[in-house]
C-alpha atoms as a PDB file:
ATOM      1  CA  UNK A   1      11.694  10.745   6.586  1.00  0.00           C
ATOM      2  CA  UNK A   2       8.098   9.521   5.261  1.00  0.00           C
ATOM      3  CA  UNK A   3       5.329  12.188   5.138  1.00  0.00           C
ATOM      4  CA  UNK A   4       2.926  12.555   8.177  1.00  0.00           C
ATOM      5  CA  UNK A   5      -0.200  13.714   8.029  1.00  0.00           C
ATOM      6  CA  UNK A   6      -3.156  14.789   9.433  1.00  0.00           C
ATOM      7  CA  UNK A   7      -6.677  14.944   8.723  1.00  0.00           C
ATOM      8  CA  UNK A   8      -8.424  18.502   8.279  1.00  0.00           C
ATOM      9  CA  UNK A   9     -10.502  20.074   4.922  1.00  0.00           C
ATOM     10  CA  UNK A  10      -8.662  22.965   3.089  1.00  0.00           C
ATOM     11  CA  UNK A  11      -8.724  25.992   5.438  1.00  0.00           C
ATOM     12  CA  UNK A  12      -6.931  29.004   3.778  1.00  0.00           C
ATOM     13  CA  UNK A  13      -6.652  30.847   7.349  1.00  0.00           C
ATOM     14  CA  UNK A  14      -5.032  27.946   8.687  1.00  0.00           C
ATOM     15  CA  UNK A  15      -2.313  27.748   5.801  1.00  0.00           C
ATOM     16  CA  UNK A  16      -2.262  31.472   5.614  1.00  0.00           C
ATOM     17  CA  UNK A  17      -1.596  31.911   9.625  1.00  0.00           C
ATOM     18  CA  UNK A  18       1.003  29.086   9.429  1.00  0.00           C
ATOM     19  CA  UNK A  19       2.721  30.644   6.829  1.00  0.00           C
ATOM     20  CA  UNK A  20       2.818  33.993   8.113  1.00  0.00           C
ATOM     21  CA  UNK A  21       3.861  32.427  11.532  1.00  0.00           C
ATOM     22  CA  UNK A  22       6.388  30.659  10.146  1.00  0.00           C
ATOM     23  CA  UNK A  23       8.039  33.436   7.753  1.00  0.00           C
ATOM     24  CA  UNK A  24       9.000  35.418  11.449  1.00  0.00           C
ATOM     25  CA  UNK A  25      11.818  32.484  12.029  1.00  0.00           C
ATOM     26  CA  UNK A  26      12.315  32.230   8.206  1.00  0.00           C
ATOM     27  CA  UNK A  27      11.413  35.247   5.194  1.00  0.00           C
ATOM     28  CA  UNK A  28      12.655  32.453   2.215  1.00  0.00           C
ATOM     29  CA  UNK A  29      10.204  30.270   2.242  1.00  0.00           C
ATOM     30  CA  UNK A  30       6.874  30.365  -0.016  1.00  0.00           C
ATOM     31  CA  UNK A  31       3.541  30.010  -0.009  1.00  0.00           C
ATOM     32  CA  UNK A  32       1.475  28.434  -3.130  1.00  0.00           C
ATOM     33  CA  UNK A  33      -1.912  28.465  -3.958  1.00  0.00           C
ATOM     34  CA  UNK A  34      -3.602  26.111  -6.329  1.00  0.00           C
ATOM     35  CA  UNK A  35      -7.103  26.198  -7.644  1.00  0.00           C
ATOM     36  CA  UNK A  36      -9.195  22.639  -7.966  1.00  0.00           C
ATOM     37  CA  UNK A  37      -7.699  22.203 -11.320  1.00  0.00           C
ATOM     38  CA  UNK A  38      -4.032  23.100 -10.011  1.00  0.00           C
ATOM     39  CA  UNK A  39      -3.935  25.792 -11.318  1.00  0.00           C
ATOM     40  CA  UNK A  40      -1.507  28.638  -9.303  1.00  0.00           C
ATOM     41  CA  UNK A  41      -3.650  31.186  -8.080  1.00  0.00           C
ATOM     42  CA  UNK A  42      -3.382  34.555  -5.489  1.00  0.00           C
ATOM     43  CA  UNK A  43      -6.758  34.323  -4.989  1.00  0.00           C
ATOM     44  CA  UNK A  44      -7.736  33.085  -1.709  1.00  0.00           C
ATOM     45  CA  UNK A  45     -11.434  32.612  -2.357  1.00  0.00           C
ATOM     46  CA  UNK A  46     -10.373  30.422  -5.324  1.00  0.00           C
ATOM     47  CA  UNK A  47      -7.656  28.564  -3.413  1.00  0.00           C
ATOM     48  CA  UNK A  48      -8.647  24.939  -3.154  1.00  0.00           C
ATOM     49  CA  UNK A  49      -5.010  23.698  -2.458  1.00  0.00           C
ATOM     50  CA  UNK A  50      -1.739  25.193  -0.810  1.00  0.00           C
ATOM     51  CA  UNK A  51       1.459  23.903  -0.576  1.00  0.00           C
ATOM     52  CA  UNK A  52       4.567  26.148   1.787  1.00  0.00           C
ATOM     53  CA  UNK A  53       8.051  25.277   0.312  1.00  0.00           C
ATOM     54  CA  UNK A  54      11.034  26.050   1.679  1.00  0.00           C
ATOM     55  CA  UNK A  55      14.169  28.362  -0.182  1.00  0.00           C
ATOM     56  CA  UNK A  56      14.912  25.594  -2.247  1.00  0.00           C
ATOM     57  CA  UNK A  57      10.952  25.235  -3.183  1.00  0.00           C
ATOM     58  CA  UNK A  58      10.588  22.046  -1.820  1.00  0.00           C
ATOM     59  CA  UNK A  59       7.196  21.864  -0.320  1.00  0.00           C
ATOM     60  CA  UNK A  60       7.107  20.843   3.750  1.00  0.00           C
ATOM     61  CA  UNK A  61       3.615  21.765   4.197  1.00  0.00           C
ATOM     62  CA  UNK A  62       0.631  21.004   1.922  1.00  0.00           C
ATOM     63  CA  UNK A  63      -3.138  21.552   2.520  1.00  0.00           C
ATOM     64  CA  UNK A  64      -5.210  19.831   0.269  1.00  0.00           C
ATOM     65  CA  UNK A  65      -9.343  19.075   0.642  1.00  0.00           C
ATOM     66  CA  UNK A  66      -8.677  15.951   2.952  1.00  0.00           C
ATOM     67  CA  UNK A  67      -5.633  16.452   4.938  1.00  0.00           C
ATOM     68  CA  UNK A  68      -2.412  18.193   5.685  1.00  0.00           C
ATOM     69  CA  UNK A  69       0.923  16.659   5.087  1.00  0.00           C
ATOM     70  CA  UNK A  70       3.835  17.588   6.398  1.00  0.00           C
ATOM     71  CA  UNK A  71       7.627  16.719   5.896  1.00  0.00           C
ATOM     72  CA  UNK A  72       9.246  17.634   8.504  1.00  0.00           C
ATOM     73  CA  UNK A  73      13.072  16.618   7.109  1.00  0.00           C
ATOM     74  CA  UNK A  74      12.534  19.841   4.335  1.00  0.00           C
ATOM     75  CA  UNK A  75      11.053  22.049   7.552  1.00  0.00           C
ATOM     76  CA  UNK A  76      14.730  21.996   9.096  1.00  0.00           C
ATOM     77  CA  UNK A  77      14.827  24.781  11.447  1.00  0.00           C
ATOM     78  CA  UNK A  78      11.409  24.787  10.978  1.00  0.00           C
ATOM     79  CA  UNK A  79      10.088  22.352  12.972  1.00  0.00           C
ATOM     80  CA  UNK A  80       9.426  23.140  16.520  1.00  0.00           C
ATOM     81  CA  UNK A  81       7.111  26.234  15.189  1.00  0.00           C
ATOM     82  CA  UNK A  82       5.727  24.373  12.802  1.00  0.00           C
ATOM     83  CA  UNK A  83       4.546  21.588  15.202  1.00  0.00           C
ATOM     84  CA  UNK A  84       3.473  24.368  17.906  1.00  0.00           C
ATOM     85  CA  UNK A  85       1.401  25.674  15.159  1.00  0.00           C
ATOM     86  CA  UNK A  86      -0.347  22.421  14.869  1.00  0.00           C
ATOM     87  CA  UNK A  87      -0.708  21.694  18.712  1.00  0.00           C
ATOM     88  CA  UNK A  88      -2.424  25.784  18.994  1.00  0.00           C
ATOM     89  CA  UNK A  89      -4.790  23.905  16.590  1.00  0.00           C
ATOM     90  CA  UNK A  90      -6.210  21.202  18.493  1.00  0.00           C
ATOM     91  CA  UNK A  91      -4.291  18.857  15.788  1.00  0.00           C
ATOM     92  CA  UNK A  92      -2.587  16.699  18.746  1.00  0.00           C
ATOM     93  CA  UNK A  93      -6.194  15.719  19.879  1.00  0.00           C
ATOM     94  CA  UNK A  94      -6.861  13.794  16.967  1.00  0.00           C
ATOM     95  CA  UNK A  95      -7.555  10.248  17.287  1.00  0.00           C
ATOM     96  CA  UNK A  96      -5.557   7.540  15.114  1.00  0.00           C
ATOM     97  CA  UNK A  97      -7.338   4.495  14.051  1.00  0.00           C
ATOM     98  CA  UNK A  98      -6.561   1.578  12.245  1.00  0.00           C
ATOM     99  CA  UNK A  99     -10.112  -0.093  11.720  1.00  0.00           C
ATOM    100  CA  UNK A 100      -9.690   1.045   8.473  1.00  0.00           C
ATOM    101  CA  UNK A 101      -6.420   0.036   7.731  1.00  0.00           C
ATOM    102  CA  UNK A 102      -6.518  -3.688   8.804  1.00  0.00           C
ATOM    103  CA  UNK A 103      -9.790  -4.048   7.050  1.00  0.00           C
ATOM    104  CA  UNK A 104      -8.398  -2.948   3.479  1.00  0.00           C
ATOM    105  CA  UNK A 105      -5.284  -4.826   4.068  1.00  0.00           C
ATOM    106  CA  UNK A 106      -7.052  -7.801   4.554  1.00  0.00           C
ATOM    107  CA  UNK A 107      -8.894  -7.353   1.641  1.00  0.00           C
ATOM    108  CA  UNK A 108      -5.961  -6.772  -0.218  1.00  0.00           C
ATOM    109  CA  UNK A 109      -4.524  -9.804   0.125  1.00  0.00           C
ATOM    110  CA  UNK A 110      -7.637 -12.369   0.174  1.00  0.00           C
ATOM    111  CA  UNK A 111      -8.039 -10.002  -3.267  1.00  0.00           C
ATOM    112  CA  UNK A 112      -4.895 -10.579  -4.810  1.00  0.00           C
ATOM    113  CA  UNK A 113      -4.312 -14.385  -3.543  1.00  0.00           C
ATOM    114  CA  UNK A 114      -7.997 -15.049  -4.313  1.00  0.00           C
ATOM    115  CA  UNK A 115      -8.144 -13.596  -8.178  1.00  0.00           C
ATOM    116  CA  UNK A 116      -4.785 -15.127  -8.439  1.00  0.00           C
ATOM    117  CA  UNK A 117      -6.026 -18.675  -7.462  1.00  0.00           C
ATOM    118  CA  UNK A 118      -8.744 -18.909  -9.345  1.00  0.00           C
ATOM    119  CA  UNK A 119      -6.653 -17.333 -12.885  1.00  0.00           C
ATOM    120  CA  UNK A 120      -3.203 -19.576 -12.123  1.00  0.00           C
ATOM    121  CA  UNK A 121      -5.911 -22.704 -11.798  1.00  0.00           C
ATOM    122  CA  UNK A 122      -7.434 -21.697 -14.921  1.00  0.00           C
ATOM    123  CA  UNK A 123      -4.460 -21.156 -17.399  1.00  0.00           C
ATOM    124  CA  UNK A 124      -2.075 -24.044 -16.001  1.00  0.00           C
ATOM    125  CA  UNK A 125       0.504 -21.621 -14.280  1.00  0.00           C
ATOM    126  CA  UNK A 126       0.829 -22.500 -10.908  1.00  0.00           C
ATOM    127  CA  UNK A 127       4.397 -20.321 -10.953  1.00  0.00           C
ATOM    128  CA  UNK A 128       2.098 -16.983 -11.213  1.00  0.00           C
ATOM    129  CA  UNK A 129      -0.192 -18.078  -7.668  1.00  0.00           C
ATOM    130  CA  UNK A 130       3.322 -18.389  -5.910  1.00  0.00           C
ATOM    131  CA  UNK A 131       4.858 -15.678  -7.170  1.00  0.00           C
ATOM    132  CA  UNK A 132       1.474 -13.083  -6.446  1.00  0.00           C
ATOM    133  CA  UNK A 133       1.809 -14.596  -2.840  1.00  0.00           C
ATOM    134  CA  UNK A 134       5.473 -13.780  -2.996  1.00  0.00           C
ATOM    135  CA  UNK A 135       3.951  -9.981  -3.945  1.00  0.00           C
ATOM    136  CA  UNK A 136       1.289 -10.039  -0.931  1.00  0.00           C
ATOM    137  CA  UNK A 137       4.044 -11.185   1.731  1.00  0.00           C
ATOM    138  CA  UNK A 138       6.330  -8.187   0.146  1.00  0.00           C
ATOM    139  CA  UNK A 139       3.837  -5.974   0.789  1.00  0.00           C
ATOM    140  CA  UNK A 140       2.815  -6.548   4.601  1.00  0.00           C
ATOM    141  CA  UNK A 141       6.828  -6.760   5.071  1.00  0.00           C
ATOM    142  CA  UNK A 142       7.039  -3.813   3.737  1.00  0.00           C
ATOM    143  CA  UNK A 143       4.186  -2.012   5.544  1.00  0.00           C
ATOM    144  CA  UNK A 144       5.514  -3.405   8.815  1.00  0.00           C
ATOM    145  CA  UNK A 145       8.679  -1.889   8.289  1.00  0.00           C
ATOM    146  CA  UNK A 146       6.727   1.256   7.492  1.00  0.00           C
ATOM    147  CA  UNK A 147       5.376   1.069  11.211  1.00  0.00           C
ATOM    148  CA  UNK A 148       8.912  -0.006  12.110  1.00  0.00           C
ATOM    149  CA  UNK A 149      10.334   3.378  10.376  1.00  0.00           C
ATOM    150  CA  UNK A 150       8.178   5.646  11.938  1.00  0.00           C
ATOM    151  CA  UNK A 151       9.331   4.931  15.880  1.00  0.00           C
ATOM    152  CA  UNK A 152      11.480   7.377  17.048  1.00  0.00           C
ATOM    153  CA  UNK A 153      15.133   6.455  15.971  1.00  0.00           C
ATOM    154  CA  UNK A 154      14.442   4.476  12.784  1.00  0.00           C
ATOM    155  CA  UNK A 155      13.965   7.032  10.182  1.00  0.00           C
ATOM    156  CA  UNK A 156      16.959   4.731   8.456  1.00  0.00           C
ATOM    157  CA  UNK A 157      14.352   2.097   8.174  1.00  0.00           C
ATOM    158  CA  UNK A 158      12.218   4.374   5.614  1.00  0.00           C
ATOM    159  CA  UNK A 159      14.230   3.453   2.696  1.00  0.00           C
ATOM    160  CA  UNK A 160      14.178  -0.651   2.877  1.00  0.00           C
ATOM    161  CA  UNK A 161      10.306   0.186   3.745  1.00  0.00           C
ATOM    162  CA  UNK A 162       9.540   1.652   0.410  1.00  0.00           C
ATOM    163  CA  UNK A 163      11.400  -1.040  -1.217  1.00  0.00           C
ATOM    164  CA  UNK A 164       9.183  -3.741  -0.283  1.00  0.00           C
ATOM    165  CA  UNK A 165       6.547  -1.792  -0.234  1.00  0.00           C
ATOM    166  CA  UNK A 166       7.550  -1.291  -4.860  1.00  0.00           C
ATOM    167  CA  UNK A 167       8.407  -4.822  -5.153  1.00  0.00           C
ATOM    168  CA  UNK A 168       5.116  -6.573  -3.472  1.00  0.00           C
ATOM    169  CA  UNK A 169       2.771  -3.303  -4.344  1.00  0.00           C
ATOM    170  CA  UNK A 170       3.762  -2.404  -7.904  1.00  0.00           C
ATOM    171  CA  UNK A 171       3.111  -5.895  -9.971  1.00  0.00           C
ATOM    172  CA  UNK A 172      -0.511  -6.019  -7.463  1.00  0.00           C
ATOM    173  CA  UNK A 173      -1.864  -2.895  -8.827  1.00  0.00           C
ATOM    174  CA  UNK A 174      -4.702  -1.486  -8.551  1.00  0.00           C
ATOM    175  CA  UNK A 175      -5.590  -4.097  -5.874  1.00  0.00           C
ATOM    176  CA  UNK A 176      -2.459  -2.207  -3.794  1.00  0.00           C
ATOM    177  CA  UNK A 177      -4.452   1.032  -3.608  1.00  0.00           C
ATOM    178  CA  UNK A 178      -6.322  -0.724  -0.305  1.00  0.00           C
ATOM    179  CA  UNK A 179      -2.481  -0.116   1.752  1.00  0.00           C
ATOM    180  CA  UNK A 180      -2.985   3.744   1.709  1.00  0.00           C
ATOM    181  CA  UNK A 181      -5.257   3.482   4.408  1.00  0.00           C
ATOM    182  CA  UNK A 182      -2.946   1.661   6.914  1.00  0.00           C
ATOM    183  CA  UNK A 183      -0.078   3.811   5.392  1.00  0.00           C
ATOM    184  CA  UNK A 184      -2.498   7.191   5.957  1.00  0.00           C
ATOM    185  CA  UNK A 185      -3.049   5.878   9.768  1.00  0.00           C
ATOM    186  CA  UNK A 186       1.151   5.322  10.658  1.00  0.00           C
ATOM    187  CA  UNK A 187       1.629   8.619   9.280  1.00  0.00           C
ATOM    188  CA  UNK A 188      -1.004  10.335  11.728  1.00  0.00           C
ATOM    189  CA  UNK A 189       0.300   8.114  14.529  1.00  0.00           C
ATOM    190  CA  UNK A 190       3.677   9.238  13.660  1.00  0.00           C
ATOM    191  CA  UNK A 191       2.678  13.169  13.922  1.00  0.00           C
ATOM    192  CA  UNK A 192       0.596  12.678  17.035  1.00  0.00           C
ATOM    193  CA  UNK A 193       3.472  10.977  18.768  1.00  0.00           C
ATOM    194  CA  UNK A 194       5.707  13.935  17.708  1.00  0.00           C
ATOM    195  CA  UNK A 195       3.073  16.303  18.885  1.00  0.00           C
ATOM    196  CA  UNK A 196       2.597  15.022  22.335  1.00  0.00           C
ATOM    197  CA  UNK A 197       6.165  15.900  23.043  1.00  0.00           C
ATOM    198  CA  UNK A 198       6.257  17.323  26.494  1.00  0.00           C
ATOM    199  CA  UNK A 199       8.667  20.311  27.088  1.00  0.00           C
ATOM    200  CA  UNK A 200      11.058  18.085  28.503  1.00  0.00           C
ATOM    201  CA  UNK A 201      11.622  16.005  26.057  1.00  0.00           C
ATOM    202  CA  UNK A 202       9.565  13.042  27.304  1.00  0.00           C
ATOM    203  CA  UNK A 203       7.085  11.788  25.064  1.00  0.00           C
ATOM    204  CA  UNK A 204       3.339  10.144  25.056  1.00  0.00           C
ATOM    205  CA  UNK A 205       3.695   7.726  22.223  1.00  0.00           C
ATOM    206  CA  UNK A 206       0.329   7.233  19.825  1.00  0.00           C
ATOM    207  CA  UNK A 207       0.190   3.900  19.830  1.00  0.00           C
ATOM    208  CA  UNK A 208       1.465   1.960  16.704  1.00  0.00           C
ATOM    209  CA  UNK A 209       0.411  -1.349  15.895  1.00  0.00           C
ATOM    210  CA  UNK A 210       2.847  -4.255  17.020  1.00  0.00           C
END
């Protein structure tokens, strides 16, 4: 499954209660602290990161200055008190927006099809325009698919999704960078959708774009 997220500043009580919370259903799994340089650390005041891994230390939770990620496919049986956690916190009233997003995507590709214009043009090699627009439509394929991926039932869909997303992204970088923000915004759609959850199993959907 792809990381969701949500956004919040480092808070050691919140990591600390959520691991201690969490360590009642399960006593293997971990807590690490990192300083700003990444540097492990037991010191709380100096904690600027934390990460809670499970008993084969991979990390499911991770707290850094801007947000907190979770993958919920390494929580295993550690999911429904790891989202209750999250909805005691007030994270399921969170809005998702995609202002953002759409913004830096467009930019992206008037970027990328714009510098690449102007440089095939220059140089004689119309093959290179074609093949950067070949990168940009690679890209928003694969970012749709993202979106696709993260509706409930097409986890499967993750894998082709990170595909495009290397084939169309990769040869366009730095100029890819202006994604995340779309890809940030799914991901917190994606948790608020699972947090919403009603006891009986219906669920409020946070809308995702179309």
């Amino acid at each position: 499954m792809l990381p969701i997220s949500f956004k919040t500043s480092f808070d050691i009580q919140f990591i600390t209660r959520l691991y201690h919370r969490l360590r009642e259903n399960d006593d293997s799994i971990t807590l690490l602290l990192r300083t700003k340089s990444g540097r492990k650390t037991s010191d709380l005041e100096k904690a600027a990161l934390g990460e809670i891994r499970n008993a084969k230390g991979k990390m499911f939770f991770g707290m850094n200055g801007k947000e907190g990620i979770v993958h919920l496919k390494k929580a295993g049986s550690l999911n429904e008190p790891l989202l209750a956690y999250l909805r005691e916190e007030g994270i399921d009233q969170q809005e998702v927006t995609y202002d953002l997003g759409a913004i830096c995507i467009c930019g992206y590709a008037v970027l990328v099809a714009g510098v690449g214009f102007l440089y095939s043009s220059q140089n004689y090699m119309p093959m290179l325009f074609l093949i950067l627009l070949a990168c940009i439509a690679c890209t928003l394929l694969g970012l749709a698919l993202v979106a696709h991926a993260y509706k409930e039932g097409n986890e499967v869909w993750a894998t082709p999704a990170l595909v495009c997303l290397g084939i169309g992204a990769l040869p366009t970088a730095p100029s890819s960078l202006l994604v995340l923000p779309m890809m940030t915004a799914l991901g917190r759609a994606k948790l608020q959708r699972l947090l919403r959850q009603s006891d009986d199993g219906a669920v409020v959907e946070a809308s995702l774009p179309q």
